[in-house]
C-alpha atoms as a PDB file:
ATOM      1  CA  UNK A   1       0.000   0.000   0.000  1.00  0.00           C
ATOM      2  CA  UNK A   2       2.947   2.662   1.115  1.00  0.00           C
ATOM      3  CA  UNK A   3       5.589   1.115  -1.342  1.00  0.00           C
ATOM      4  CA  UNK A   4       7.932   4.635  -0.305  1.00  0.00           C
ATOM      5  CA  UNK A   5       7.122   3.962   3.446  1.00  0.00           C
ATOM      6  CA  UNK A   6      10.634   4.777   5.529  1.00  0.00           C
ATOM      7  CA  UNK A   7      11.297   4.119   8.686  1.00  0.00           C
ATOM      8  CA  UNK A   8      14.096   5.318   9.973  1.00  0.00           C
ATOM      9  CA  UNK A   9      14.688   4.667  13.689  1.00  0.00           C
ATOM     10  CA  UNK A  10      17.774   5.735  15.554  1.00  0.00           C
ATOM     11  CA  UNK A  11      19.712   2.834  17.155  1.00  0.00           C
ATOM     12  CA  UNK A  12      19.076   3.771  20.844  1.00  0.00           C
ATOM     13  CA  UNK A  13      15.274   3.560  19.949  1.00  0.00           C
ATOM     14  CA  UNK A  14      15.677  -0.301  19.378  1.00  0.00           C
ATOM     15  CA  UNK A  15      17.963  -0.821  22.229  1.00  0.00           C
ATOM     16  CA  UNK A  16      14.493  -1.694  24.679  1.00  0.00           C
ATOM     17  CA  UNK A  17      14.005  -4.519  22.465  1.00  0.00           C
ATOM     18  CA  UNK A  18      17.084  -5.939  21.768  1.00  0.00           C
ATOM     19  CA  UNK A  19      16.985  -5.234  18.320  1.00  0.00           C
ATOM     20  CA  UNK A  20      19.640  -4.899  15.193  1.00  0.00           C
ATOM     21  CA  UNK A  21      18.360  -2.564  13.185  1.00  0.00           C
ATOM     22  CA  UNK A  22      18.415  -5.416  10.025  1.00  0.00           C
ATOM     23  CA  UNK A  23      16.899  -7.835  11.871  1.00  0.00           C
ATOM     24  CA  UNK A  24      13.615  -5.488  12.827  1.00  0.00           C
ATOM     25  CA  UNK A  25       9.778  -6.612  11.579  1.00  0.00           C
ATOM     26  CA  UNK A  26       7.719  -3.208  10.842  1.00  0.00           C
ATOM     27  CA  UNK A  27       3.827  -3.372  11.257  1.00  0.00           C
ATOM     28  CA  UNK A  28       1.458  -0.772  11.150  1.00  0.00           C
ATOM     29  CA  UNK A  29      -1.886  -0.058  12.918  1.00  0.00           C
ATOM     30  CA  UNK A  30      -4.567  -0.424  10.955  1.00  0.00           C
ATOM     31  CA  UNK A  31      -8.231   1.480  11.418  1.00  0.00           C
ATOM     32  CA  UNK A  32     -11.286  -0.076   9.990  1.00  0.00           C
ATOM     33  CA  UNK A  33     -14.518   2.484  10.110  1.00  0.00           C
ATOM     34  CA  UNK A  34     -18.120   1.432   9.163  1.00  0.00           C
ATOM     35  CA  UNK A  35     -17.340   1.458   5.347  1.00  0.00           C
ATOM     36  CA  UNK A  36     -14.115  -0.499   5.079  1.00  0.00           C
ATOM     37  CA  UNK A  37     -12.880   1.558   2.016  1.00  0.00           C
ATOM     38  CA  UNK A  38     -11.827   4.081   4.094  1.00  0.00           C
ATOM     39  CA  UNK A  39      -9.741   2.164   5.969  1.00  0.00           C
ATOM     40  CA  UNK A  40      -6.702   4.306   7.211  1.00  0.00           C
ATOM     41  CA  UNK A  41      -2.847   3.399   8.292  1.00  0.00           C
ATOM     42  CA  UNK A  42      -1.371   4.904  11.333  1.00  0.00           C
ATOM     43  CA  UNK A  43       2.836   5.344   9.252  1.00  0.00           C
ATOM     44  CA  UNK A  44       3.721   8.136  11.630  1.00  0.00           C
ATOM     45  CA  UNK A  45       3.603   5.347  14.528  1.00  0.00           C
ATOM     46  CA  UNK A  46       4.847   1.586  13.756  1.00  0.00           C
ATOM     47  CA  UNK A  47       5.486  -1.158  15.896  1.00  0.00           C
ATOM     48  CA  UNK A  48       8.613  -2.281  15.433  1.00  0.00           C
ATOM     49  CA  UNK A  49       9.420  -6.070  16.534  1.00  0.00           C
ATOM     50  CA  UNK A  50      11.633  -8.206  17.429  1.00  0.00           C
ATOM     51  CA  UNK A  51      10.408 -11.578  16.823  1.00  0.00           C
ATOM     52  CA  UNK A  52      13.191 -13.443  18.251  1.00  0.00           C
ATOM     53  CA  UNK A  53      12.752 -11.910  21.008  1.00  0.00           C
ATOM     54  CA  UNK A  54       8.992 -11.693  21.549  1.00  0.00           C
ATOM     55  CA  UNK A  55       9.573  -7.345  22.127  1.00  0.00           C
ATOM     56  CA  UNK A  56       7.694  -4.817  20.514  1.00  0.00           C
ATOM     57  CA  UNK A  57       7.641  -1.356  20.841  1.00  0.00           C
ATOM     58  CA  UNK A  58       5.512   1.507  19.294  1.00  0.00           C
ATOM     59  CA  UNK A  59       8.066   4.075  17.769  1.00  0.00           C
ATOM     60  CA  UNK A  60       7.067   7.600  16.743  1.00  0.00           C
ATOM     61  CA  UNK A  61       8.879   8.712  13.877  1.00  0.00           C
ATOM     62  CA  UNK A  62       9.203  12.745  14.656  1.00  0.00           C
ATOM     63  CA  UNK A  63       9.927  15.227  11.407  1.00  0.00           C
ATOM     64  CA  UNK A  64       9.250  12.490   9.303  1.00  0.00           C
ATOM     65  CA  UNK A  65       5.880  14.053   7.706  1.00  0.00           C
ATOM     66  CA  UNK A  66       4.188  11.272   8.564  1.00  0.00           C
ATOM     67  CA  UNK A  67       0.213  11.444   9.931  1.00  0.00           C
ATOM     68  CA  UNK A  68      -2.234   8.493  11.756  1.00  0.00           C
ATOM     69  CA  UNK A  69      -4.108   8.605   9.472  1.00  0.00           C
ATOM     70  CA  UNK A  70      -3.261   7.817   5.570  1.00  0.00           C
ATOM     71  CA  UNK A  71      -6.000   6.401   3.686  1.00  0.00           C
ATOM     72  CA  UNK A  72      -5.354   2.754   2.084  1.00  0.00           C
ATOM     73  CA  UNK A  73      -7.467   3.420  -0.928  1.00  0.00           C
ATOM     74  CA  UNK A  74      -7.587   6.610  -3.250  1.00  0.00           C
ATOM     75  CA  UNK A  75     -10.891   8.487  -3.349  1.00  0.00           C
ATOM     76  CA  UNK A  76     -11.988   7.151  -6.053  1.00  0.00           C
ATOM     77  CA  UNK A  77     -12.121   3.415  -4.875  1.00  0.00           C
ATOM     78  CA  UNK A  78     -13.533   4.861  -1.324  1.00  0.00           C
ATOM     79  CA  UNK A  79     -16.727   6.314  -3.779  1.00  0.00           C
ATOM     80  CA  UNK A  80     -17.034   2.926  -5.240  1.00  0.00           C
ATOM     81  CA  UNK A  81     -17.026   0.900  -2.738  1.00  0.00           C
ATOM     82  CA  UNK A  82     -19.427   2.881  -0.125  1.00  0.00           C
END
């Protein structure tokens, strides 16, 4: 969906979880309203895992530009589908 999506995390913000920065999983929080097709993705805040590890944190990524709330489908597919 975000194929420019960027994380960039400094290393002391993986040190909690024990993590190499190569070795980190990166999901994001997805909302799901009443009408699906406006389903948005939460890139300003991922969790960032370490599955080896079983840790997790929720990382803020300051000045990046990044907002809660970035639609997964254009407007035009929202109109469609609603």
């Amino acid at each position: 969906f975000f194929p420019d999506y960027l994380v960039q995390v400094k290393r002391e913000g993986l040190a909690n979880i024990a993590l190499e920065e190569k070795e980190a999983e990166i999901y994001l929080l997805i909302t799901v309203p009443k009408h699906p097709a406006e389903a948005t993705a939460n890139l300003l805040a991922p969790l960032v895992v370490n599955a080896t590890q079983g840790l997790a944190s929720q990382i803020v990524l300051y000045q990046s530009g990044y907002t809660t709330k970035h639609f997964l489908f254009p407007p035009e597919q929202q109109r469609s589908c609603g």
